[in-house]
N, C-alpha and C. Protein backbone atom coordinates (compact mmCIF):
# COMPACT_ATOMS: atom_id res chain seq x y z
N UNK A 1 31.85 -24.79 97.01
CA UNK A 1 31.82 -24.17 98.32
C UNK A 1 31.61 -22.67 98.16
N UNK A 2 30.36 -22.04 99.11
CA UNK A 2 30.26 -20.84 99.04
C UNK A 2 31.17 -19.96 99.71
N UNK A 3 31.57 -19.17 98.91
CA UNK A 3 32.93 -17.71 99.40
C UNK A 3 31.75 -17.25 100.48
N UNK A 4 32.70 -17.07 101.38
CA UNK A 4 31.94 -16.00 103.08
C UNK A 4 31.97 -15.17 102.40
N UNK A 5 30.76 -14.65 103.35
CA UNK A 5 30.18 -12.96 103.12
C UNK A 5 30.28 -12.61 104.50
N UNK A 6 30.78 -11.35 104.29
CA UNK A 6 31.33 -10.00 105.44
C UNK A 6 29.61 -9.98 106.07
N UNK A 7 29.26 -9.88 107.23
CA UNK A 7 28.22 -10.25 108.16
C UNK A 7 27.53 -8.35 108.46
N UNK A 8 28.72 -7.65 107.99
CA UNK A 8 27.93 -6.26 108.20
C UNK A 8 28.79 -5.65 109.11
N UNK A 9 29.02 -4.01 109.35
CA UNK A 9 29.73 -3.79 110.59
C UNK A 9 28.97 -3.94 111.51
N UNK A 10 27.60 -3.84 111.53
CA UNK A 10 26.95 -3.54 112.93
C UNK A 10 26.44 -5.48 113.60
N UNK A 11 26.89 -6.66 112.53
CA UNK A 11 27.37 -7.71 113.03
C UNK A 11 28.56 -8.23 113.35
N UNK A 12 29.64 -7.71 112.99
CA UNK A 12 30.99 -7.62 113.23
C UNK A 12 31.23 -7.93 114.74
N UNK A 13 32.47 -8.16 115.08
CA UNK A 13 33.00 -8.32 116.35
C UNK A 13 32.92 -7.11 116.95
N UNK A 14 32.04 -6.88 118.09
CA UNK A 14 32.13 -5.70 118.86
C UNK A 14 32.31 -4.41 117.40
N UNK A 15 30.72 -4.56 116.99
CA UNK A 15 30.39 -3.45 115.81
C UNK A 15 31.43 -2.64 115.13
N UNK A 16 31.89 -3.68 114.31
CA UNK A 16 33.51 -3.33 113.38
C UNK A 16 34.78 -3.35 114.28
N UNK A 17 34.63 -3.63 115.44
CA UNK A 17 36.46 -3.09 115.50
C UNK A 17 37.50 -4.28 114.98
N UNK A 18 37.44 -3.77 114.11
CA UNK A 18 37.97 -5.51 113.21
C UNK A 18 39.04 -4.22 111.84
N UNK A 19 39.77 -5.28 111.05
CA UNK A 19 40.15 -4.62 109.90
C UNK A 19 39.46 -3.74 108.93
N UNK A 20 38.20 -5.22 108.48
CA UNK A 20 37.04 -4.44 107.93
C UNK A 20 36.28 -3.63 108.18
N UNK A 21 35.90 -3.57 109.46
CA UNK A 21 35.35 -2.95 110.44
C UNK A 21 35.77 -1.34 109.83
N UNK A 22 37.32 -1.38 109.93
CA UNK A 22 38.15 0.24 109.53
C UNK A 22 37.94 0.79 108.33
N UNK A 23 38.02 -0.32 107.50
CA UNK A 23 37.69 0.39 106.12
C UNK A 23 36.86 0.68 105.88
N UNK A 24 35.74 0.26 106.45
CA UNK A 24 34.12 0.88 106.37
C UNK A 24 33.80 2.10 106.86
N UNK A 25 34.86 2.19 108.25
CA UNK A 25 34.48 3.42 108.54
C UNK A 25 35.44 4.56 107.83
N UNK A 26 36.59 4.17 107.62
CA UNK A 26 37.07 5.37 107.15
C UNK A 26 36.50 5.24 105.55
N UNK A 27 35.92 4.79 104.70
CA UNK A 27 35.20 4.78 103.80
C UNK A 27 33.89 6.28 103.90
N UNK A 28 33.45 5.82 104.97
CA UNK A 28 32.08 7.08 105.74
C UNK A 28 33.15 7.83 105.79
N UNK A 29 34.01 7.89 106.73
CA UNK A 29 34.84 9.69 106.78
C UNK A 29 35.39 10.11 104.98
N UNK A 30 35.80 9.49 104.00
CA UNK A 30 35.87 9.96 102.62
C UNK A 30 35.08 10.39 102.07
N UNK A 31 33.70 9.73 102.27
CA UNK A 31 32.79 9.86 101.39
C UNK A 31 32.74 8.33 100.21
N UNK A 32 33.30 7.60 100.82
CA UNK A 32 33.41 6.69 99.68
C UNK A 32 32.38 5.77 99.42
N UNK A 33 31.63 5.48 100.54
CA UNK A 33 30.89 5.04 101.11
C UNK A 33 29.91 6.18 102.04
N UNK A 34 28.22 5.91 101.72
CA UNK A 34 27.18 6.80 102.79
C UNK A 34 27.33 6.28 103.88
N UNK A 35 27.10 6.95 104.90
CA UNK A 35 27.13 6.53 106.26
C UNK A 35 25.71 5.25 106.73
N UNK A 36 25.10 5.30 105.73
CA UNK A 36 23.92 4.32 105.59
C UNK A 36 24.37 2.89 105.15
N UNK A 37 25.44 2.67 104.89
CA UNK A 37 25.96 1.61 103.81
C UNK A 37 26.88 0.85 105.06
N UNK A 38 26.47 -0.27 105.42
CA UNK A 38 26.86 -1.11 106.58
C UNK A 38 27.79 -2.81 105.94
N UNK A 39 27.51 -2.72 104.30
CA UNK A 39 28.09 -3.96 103.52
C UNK A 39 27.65 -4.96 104.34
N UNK A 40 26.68 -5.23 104.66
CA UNK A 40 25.85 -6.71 105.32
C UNK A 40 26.13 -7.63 103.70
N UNK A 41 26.58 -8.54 104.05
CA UNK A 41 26.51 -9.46 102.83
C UNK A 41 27.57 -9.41 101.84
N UNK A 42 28.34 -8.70 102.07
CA UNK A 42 29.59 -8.33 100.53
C UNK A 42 30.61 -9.26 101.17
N UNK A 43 30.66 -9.12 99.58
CA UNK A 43 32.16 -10.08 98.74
C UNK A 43 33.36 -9.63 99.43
N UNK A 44 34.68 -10.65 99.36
CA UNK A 44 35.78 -9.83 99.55
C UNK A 44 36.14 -9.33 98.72
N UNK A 45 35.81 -9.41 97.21
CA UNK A 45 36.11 -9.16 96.26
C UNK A 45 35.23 -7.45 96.50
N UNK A 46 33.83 -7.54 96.52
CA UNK A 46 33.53 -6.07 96.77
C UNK A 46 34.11 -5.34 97.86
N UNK A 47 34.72 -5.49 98.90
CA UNK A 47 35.31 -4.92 99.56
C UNK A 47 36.34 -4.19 99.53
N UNK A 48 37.35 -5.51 99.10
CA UNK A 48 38.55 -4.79 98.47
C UNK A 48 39.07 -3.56 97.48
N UNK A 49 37.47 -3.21 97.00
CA UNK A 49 37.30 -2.33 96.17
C UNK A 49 37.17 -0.77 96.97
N UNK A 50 36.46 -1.50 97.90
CA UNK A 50 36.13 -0.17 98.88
C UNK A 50 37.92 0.34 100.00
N UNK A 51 38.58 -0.74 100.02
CA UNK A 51 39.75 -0.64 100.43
C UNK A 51 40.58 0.04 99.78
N UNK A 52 40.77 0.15 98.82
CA UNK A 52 41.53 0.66 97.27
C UNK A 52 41.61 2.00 97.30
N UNK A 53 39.73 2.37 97.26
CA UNK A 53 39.53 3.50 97.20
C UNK A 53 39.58 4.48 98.16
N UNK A 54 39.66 3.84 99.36
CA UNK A 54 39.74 4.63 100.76
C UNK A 54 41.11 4.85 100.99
N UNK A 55 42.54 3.59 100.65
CA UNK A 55 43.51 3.97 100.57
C UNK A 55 43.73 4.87 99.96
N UNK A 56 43.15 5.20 98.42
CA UNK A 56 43.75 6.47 97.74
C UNK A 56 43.27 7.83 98.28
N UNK A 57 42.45 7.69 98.91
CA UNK A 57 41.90 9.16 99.58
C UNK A 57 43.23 8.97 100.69
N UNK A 58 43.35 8.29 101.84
CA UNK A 58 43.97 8.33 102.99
C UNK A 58 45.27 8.92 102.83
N UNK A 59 46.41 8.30 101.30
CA UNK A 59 47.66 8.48 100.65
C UNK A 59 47.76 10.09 100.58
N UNK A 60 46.30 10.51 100.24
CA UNK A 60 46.64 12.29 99.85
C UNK A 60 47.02 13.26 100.97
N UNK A 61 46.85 11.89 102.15
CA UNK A 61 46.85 12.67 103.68
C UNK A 61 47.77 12.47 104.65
N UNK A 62 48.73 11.25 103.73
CA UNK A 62 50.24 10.45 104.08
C UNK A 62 49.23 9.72 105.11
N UNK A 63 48.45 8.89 105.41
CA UNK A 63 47.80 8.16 106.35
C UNK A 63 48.04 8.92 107.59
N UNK A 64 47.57 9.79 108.10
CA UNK A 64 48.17 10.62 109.32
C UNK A 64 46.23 11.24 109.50
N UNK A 65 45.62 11.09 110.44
CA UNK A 65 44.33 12.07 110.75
C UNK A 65 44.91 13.46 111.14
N UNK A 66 46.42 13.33 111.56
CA UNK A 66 46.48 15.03 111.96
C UNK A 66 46.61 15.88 111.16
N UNK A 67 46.75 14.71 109.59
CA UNK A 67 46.89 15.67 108.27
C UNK A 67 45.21 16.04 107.41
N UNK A 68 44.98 15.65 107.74
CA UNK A 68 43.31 15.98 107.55
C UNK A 68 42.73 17.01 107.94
N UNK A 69 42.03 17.69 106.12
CA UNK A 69 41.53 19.05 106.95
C UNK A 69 40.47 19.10 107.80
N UNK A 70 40.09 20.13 108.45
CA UNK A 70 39.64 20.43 109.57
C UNK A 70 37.95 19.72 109.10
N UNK A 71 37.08 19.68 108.16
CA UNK A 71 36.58 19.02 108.14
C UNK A 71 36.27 17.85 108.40
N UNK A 72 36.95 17.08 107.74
CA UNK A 72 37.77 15.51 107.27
C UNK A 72 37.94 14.96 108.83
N UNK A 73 38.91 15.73 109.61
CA UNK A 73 39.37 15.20 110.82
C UNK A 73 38.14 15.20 112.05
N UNK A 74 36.87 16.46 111.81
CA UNK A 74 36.30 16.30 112.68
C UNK A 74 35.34 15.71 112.18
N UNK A 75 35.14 14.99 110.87
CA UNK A 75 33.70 13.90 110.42
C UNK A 75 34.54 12.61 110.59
N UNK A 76 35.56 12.26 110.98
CA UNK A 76 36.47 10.78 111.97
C UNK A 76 36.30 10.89 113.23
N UNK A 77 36.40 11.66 113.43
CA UNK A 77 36.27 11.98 115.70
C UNK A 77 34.62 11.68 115.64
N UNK A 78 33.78 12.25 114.81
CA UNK A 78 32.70 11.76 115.24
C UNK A 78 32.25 10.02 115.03
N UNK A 79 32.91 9.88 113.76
CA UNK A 79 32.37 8.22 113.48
C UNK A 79 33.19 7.23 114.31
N UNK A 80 34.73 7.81 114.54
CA UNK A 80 35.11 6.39 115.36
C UNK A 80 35.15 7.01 117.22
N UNK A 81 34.32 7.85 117.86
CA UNK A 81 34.24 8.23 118.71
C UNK A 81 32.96 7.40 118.99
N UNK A 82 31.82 7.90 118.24
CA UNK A 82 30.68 6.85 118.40
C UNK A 82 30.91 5.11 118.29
N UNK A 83 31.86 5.12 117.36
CA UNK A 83 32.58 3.40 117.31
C UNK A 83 32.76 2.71 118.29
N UNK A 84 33.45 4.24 119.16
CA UNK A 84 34.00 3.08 120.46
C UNK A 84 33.09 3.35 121.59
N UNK A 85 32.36 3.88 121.66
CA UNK A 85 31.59 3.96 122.36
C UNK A 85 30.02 2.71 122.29
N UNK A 86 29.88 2.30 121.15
CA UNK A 86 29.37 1.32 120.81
C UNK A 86 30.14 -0.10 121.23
N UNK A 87 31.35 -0.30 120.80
CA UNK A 87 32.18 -1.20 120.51
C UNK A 87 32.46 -1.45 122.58
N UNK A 88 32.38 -0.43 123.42
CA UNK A 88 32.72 -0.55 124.51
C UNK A 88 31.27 -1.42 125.35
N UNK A 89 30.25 -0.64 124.70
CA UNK A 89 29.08 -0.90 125.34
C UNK A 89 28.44 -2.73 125.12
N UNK A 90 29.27 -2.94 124.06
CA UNK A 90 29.29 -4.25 123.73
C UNK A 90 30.14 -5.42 124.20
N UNK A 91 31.58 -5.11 125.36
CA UNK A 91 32.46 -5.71 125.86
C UNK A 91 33.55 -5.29 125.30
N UNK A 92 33.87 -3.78 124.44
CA UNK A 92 35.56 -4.36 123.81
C UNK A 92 35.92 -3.95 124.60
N UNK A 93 37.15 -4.46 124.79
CA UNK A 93 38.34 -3.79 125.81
C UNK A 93 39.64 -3.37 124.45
N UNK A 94 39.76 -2.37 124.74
CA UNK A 94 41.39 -2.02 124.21
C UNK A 94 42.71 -2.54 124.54
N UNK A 95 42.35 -3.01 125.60
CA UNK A 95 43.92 -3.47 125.95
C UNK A 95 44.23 -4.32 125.30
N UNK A 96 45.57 -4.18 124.95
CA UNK A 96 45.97 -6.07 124.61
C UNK A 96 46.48 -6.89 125.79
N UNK A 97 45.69 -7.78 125.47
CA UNK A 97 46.33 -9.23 126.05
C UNK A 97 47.26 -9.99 126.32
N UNK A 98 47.87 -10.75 127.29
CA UNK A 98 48.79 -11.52 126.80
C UNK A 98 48.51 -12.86 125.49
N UNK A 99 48.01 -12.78 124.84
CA UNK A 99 47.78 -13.60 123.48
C UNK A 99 47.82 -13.18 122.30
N UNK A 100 47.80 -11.33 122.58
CA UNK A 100 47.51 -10.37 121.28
C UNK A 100 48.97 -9.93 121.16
């Protein structure tokens, strides 16, 4: 049986807003990942790699964006600002549900 492959963020549920979805993007705000690099087709096994590495950048920042320098914090406002603005234009709603 073939292991699933990650479908891409820009196939993702409402263009990443998913788990993976996050690590991809905060991957682009590190640098860990080019902003060209969408993982259409990867492993969980390659992923998890990209998870690893984005955690260890995030740790230097106690996971907090308000700890992020002024760079850092305004190359995130732009990628998950455009996120949701995509992610909206596609049906997400933010709210939770009664099921969520």
């Amino acid at each position: 049986m073939a292991t699933p492959l990650y479908p891409g963020i820009n196939n993702d549920h409402f263009g990443g807003m998913t788990p993976i979805g996050t690590i991809i993007k905060d991957a682009w705000v590190f640098g860990v990942l080019p902003l060209s690099e969408t993982c259409d087709n990867w492993s969980h096994d390659r992923l998890q790699i990209i998870h690893d590495q984005t955690k260890t950048e995030w740790d230097k920042y106690g996971c907090l964006v308000s700890n992020l320098p002024d760079d850092l914090r305004q190359h995130h406002a732009e990628i998950y600002d455009a996120a949701i603005v995509k992610a909206r234009e596609l049906g997400w709603n933010p709210e939770l549900g009664d099921d969520d």
